[in-house]
PDB file of N, CA and C in Angstrom:
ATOM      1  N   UNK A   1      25.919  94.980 -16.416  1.00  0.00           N
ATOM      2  CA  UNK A   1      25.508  94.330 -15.188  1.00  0.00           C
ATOM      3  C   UNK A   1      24.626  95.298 -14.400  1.00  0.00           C
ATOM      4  N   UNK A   2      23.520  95.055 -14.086  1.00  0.00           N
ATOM      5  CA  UNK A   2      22.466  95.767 -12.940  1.00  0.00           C
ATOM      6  C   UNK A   2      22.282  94.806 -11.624  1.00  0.00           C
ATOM      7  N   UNK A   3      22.538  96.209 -10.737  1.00  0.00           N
ATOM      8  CA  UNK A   3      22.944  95.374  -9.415  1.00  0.00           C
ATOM      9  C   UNK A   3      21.084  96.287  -8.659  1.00  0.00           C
ATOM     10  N   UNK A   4      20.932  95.576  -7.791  1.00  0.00           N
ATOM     11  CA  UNK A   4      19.908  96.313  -6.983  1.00  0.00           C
ATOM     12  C   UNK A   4      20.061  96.583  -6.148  1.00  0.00           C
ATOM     13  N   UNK A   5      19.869  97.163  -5.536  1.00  0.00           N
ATOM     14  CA  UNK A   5      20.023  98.719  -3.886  1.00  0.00           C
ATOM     15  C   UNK A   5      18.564  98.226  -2.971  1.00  0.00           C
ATOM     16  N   UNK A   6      18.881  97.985  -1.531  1.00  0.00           N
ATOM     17  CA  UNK A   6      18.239  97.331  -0.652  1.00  0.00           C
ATOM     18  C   UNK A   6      18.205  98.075   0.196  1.00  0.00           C
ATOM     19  N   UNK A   7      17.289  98.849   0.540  1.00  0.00           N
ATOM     20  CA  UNK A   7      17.177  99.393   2.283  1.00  0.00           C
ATOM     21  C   UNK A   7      16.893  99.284   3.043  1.00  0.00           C
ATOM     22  N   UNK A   8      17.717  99.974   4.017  1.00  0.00           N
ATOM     23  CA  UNK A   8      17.921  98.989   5.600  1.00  0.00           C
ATOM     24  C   UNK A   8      16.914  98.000   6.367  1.00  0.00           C
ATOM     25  N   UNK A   9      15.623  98.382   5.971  1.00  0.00           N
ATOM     26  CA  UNK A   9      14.507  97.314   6.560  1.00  0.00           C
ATOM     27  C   UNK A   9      14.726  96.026   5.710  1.00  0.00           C
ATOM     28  N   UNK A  10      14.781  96.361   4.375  1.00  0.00           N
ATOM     29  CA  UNK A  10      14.361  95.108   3.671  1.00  0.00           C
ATOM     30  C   UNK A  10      16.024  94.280   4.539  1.00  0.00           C
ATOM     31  N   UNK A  11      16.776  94.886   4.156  1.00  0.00           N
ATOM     32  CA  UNK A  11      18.146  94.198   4.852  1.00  0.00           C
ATOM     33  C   UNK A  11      17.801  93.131   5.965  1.00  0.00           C
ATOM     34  N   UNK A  12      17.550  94.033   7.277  1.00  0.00           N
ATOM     35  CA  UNK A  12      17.379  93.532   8.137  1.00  0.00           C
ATOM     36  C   UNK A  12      15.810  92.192   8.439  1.00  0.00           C
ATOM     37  N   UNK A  13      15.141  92.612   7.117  1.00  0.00           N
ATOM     38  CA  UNK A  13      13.973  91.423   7.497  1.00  0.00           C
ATOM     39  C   UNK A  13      14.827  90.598   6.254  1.00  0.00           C
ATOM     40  N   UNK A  14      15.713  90.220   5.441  1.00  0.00           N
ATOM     41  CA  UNK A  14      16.518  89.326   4.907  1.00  0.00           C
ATOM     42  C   UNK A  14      17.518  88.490   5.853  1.00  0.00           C
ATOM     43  N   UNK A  15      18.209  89.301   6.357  1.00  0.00           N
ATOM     44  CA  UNK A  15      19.138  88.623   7.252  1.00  0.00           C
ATOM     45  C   UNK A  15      18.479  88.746   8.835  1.00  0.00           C
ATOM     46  N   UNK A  16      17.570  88.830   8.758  1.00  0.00           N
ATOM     47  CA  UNK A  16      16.880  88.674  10.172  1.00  0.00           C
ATOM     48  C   UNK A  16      17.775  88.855  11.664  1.00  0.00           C
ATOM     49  N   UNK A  17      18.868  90.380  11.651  1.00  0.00           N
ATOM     50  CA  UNK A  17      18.848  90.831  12.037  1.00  0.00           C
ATOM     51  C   UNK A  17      18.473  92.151  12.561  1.00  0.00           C
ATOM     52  N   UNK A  18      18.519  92.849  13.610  1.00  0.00           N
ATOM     53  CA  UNK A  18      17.895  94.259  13.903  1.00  0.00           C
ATOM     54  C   UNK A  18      19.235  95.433  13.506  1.00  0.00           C
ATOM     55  N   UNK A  19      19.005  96.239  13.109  1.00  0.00           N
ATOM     56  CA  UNK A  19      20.010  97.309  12.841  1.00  0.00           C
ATOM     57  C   UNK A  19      21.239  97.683  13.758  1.00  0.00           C
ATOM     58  N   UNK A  20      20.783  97.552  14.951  1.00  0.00           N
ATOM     59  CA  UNK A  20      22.228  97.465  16.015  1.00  0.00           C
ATOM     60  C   UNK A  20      23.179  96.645  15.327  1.00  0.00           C
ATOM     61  N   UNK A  21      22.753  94.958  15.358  1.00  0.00           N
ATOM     62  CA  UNK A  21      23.646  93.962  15.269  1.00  0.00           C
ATOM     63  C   UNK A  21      24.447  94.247  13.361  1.00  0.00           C
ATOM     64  N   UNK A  22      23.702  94.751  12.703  1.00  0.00           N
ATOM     65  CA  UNK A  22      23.878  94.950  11.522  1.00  0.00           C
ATOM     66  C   UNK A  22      24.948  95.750  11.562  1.00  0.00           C
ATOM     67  N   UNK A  23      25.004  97.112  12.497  1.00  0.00           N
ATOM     68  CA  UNK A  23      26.240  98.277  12.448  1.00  0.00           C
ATOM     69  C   UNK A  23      27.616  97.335  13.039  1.00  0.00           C
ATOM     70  N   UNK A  24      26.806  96.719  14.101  1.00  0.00           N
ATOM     71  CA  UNK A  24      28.279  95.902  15.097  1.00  0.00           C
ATOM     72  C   UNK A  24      28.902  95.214  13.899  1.00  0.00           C
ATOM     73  N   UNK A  25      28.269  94.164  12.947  1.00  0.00           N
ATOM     74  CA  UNK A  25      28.889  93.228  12.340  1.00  0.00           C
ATOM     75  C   UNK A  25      30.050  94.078  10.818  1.00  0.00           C
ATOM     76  N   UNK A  26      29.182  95.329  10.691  1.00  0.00           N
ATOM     77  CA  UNK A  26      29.782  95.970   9.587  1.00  0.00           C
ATOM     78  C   UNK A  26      31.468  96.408  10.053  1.00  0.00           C
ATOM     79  N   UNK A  27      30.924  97.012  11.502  1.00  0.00           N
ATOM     80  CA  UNK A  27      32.271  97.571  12.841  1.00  0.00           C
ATOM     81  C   UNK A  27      33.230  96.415  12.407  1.00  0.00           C
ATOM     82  N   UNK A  28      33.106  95.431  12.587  1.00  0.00           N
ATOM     83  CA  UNK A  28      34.090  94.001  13.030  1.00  0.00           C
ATOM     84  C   UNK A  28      34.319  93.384  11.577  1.00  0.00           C
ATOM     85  N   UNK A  29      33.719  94.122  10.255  1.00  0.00           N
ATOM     86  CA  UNK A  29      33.973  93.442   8.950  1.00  0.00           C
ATOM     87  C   UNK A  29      33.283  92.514   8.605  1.00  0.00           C
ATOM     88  N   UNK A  30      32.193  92.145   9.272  1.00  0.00           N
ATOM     89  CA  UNK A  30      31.743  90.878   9.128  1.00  0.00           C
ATOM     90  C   UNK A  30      30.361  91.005   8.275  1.00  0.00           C
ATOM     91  N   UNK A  31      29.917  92.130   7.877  1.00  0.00           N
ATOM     92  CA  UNK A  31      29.203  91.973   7.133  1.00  0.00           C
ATOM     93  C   UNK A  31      29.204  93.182   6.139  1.00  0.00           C
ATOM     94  N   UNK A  32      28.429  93.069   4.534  1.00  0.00           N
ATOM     95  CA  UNK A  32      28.565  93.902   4.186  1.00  0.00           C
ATOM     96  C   UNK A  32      28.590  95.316   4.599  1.00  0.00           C
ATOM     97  N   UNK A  33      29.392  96.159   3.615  1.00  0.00           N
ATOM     98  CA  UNK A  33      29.242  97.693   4.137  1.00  0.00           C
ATOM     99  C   UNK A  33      28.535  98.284   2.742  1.00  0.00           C
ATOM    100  N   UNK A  34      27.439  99.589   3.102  1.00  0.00           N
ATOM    101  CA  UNK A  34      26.199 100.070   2.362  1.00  0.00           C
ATOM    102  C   UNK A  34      27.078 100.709   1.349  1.00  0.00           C
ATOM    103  N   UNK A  35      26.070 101.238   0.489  1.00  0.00           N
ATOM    104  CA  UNK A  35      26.402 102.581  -0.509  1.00  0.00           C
ATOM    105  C   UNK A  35      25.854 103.581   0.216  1.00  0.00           C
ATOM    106  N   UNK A  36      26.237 104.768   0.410  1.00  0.00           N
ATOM    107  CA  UNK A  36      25.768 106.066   0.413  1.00  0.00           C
ATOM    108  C   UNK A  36      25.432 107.211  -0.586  1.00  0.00           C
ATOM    109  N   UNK A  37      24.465 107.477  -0.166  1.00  0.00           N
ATOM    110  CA  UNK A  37      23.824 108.629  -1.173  1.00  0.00           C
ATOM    111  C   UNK A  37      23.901 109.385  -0.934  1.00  0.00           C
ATOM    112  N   UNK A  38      24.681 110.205  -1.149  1.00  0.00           N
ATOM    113  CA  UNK A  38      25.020 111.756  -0.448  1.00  0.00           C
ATOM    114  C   UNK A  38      23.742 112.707  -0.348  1.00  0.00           C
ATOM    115  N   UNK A  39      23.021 112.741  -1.716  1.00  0.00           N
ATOM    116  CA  UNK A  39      22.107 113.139  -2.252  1.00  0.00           C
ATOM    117  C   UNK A  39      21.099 113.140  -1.574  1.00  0.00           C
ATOM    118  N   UNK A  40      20.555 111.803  -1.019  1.00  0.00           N
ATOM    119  CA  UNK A  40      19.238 112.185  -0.393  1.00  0.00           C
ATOM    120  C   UNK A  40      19.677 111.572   1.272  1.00  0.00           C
ATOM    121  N   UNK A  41      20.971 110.845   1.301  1.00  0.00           N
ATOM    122  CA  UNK A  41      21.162 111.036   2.913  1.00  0.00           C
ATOM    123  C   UNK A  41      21.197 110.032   3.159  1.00  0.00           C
ATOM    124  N   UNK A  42      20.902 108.857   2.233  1.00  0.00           N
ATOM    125  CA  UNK A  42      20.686 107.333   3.024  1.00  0.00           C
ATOM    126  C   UNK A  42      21.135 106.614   2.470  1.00  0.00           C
ATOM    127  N   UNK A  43      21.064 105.157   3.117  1.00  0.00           N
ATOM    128  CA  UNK A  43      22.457 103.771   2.906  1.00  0.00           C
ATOM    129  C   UNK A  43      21.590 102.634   2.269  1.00  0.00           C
ATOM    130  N   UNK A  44      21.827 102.463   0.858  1.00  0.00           N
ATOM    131  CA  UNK A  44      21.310 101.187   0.192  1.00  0.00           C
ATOM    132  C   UNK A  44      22.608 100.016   0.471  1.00  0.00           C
ATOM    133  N   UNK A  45      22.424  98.907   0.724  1.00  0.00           N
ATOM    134  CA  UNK A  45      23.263  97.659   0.237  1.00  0.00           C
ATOM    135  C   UNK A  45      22.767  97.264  -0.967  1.00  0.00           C
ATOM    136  N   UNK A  46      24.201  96.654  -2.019  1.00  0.00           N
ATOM    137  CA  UNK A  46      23.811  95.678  -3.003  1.00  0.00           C
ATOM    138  C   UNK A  46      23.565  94.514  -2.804  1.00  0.00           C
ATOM    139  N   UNK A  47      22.199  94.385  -3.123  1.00  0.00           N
ATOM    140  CA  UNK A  47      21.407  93.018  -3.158  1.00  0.00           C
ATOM    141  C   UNK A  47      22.213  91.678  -3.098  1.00  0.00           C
ATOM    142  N   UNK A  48      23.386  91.678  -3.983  1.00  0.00           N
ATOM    143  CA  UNK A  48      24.529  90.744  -4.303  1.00  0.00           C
ATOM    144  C   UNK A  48      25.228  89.777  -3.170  1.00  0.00           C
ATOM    145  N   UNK A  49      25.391  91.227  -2.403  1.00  0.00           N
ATOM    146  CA  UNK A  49      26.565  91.430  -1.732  1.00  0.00           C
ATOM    147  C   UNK A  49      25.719  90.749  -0.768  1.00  0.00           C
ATOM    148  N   UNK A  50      24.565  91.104  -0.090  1.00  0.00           N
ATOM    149  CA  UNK A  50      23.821  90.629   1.223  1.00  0.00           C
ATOM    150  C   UNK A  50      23.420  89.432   0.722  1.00  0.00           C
ATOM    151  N   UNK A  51      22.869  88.719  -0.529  1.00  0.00           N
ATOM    152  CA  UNK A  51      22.583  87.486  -0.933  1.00  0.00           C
ATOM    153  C   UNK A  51      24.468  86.578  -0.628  1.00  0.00           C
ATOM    154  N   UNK A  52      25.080  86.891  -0.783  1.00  0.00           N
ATOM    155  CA  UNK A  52      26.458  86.234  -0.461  1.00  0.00           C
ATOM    156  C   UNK A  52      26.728  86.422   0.840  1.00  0.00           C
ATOM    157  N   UNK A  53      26.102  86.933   1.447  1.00  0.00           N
ATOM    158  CA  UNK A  53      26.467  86.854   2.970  1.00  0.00           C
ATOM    159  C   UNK A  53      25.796  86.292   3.197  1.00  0.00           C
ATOM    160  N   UNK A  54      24.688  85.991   2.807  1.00  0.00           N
ATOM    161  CA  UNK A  54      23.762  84.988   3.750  1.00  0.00           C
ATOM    162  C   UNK A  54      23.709  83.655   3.215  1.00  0.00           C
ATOM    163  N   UNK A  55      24.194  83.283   1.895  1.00  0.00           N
ATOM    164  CA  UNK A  55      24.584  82.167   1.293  1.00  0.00           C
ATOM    165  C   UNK A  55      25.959  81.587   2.533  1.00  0.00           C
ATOM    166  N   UNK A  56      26.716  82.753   2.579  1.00  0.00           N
ATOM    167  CA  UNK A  56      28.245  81.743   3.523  1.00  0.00           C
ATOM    168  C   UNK A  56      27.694  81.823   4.478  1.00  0.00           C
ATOM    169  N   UNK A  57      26.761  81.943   5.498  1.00  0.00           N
ATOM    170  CA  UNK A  57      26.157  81.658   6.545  1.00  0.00           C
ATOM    171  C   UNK A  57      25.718  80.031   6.563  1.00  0.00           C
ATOM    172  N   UNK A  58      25.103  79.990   5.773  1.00  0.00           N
ATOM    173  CA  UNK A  58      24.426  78.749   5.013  1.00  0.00           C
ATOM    174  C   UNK A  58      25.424  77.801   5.148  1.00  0.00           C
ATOM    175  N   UNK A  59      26.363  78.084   4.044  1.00  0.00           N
ATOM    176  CA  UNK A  59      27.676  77.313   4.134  1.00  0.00           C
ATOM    177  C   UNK A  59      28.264  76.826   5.324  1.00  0.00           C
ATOM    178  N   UNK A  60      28.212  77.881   6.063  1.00  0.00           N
ATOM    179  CA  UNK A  60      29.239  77.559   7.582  1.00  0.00           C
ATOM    180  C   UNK A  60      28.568  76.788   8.281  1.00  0.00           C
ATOM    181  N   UNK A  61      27.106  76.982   8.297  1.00  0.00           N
ATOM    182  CA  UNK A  61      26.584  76.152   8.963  1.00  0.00           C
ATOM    183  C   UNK A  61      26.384  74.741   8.481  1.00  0.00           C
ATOM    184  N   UNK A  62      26.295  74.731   7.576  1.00  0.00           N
ATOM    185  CA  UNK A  62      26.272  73.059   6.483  1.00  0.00           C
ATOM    186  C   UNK A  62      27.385  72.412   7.561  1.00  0.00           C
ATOM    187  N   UNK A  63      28.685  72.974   6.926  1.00  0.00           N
ATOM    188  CA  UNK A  63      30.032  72.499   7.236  1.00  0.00           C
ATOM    189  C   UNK A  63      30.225  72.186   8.637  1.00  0.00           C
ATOM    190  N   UNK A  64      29.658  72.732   9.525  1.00  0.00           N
ATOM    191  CA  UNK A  64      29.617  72.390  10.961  1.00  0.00           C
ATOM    192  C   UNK A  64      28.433  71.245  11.547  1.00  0.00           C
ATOM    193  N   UNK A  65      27.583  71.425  10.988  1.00  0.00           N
ATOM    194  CA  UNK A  65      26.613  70.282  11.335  1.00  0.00           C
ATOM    195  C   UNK A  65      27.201  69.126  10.623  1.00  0.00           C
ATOM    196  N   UNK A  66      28.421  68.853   9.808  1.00  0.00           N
ATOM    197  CA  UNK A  66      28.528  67.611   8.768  1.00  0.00           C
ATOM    198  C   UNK A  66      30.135  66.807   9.665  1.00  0.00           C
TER     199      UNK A  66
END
């Protein structure tokens, strides 16, 4: 299985939030939490993981407009 690694811009122009709201939602569980790279210092998300968060967004909202 090959997963892909997303950084923080691409993140935030996917889920079309700004990086504040991104840390708050991670704070409260509500949205994915990154990988860290010790190595060079910075936080990829799996592609997966942020495509399923924004799929049950989708969802919730279906389910409430119905």
């Amino acid at each position: 299985m090959s997963e892909t690694l997303l950084p923080r811009r691409e993140v935030e122009r996917r889920v079309g939030l700004g990086r504040s709201a991104i840390y708050a939602r991670m704070a409260r569980g509500t949205f994915p939490k990154p990988v860290h790279d010790t190595e060079t210092e910075t936080v990829w998300w799996v592609e997966s993981e942020i495509n399923a968060w924004v799929q049950a967004r989708i969802d919730a909202s279906r389910k409430r407009a119905a």
